[in-house]
C-alpha atoms as a PDB file:
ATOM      1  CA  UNK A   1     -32.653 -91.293 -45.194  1.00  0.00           C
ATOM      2  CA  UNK A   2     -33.688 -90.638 -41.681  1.00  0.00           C
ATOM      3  CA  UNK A   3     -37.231 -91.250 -40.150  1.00  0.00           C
ATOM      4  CA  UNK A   4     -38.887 -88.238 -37.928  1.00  0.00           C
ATOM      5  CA  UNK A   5     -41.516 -87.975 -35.484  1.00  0.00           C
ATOM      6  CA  UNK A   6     -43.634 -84.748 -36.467  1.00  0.00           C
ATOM      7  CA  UNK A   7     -45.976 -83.625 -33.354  1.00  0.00           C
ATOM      8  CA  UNK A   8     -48.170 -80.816 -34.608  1.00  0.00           C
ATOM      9  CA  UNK A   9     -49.734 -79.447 -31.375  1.00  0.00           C
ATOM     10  CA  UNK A  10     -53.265 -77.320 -31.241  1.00  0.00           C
ATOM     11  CA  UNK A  11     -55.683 -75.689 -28.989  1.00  0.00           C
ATOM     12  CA  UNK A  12     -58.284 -77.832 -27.478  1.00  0.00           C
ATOM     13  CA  UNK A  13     -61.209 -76.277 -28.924  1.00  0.00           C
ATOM     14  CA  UNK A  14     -63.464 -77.944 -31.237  1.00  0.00           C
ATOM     15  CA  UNK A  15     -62.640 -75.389 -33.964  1.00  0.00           C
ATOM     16  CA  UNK A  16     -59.481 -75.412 -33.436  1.00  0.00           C
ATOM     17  CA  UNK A  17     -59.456 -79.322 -33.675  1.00  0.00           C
ATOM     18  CA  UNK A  18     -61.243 -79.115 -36.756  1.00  0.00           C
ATOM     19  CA  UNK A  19     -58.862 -76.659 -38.411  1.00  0.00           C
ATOM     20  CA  UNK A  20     -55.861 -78.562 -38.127  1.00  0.00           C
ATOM     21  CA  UNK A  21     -57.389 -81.752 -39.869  1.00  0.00           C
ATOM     22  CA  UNK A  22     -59.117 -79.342 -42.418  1.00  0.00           C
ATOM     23  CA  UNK A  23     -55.710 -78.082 -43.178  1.00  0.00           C
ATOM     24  CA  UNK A  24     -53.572 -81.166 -42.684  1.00  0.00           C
ATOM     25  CA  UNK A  25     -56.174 -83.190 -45.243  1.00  0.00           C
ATOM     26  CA  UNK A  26     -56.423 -80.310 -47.485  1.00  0.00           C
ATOM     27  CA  UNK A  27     -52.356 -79.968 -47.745  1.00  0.00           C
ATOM     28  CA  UNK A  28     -52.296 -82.781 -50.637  1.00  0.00           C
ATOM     29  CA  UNK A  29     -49.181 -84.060 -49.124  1.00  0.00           C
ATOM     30  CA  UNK A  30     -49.645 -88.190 -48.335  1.00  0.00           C
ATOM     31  CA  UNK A  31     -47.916 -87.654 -45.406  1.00  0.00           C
ATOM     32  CA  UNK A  32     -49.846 -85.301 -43.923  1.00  0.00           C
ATOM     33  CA  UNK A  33     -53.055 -86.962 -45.266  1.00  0.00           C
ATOM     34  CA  UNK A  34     -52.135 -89.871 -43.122  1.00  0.00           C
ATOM     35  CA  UNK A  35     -51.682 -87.595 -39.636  1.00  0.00           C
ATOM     36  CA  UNK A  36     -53.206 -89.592 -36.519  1.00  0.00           C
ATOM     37  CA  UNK A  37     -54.650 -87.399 -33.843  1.00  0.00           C
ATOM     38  CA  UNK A  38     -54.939 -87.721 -30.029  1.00  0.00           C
ATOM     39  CA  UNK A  39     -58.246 -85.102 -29.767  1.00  0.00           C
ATOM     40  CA  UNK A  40     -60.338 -88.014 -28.921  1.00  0.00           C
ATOM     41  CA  UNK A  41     -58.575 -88.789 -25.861  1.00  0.00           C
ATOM     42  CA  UNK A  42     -57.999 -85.367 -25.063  1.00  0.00           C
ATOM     43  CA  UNK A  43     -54.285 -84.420 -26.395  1.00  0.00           C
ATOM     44  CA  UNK A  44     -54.748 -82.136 -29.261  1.00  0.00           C
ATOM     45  CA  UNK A  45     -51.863 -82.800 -31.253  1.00  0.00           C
ATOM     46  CA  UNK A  46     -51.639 -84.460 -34.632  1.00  0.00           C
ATOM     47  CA  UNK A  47     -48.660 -87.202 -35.018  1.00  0.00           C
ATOM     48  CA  UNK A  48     -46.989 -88.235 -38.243  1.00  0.00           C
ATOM     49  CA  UNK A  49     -44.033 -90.450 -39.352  1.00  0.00           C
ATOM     50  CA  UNK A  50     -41.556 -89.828 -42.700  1.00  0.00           C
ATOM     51  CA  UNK A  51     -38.839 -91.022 -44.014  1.00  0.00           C
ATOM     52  CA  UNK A  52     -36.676 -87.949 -44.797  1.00  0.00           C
ATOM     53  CA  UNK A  53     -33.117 -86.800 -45.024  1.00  0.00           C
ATOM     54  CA  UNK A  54     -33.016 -83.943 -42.389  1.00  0.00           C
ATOM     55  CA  UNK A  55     -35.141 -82.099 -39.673  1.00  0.00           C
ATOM     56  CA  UNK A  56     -35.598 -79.188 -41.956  1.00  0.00           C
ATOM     57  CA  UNK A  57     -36.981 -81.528 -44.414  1.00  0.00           C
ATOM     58  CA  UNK A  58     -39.304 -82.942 -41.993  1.00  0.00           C
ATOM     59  CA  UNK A  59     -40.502 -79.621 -40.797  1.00  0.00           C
ATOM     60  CA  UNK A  60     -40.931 -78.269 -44.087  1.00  0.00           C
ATOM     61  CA  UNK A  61     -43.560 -80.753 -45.132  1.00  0.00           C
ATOM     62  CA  UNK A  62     -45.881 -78.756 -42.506  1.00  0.00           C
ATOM     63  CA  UNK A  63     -47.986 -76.026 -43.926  1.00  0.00           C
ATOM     64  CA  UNK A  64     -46.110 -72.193 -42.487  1.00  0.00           C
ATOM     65  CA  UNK A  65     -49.424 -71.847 -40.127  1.00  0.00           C
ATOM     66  CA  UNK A  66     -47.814 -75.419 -37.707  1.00  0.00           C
ATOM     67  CA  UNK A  67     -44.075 -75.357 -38.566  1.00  0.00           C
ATOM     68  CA  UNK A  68     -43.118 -73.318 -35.459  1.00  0.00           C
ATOM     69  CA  UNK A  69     -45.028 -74.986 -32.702  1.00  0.00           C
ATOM     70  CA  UNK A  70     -44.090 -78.553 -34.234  1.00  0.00           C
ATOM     71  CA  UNK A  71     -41.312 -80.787 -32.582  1.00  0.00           C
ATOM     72  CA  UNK A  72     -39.411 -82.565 -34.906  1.00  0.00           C
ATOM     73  CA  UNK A  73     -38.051 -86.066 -33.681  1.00  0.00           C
ATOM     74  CA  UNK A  74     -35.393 -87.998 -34.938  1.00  0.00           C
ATOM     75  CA  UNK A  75     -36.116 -91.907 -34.728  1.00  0.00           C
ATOM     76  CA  UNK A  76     -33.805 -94.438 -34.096  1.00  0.00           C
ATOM     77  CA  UNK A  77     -34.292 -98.503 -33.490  1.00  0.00           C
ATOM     78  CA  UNK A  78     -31.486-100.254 -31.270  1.00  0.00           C
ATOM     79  CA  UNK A  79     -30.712-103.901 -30.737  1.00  0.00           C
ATOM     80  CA  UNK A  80     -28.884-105.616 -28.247  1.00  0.00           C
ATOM     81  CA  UNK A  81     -25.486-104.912 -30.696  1.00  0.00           C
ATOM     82  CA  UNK A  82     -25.588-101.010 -30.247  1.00  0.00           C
ATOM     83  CA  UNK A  83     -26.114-101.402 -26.428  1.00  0.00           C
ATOM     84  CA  UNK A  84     -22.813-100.232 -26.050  1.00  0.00           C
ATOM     85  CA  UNK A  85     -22.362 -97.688 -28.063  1.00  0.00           C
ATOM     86  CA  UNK A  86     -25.060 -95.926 -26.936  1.00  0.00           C
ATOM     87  CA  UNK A  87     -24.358 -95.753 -22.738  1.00  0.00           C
ATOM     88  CA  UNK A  88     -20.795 -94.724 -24.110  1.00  0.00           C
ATOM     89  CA  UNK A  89     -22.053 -92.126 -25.729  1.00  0.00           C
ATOM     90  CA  UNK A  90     -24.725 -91.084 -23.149  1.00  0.00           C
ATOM     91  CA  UNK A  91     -21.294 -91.469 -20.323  1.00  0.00           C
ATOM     92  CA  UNK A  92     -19.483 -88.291 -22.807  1.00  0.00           C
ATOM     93  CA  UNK A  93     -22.124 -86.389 -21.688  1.00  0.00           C
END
């Protein structure tokens, strides 16, 4: 299993705002119940974190009306070990 990043960007009106946790909360899914949200400190986008085999996966956890706009992230941690690997693979580029 993978982990994603799910940003759920929307418009910067108070409605608007209020829609997207209205329809994030009333999804039923726990991880969309568990969304944070920037509109307080003026980024309107909703943020949330799963453990999930693929980006397709991740996506579809979104209700239709936010899959589009959302960006899907794959996470990754490194340690000092994978160093390495990873400006090699950054050099093939």
């Amino acid at each position: 299993m993978a982990k994603f990043l799910i940003e759920v960007p929307h418009e910067s009106e108070v409605v608007s705002c209020a829609r997207a946790i209205k329809v994030l909360l009333e999804s039923g899914s726990h991880f969309l119940t568990h969304a944070d949200f920037g509109c307080h400190d003026g980024v309107h986008k909703a943020w949330i974190v799963v453990d999930v085999d693929s980006k397709d996966e991740a996506r579809n956890i979104l209700p239709p009306v936010y899959r589009r706009q959302a960006t899907i992230v794959q996470l990754c941690k490194f340690g000092l070990n994978e160093l390495d690997d990873l400006i090699k693979r950054h050099e093939g580029r």
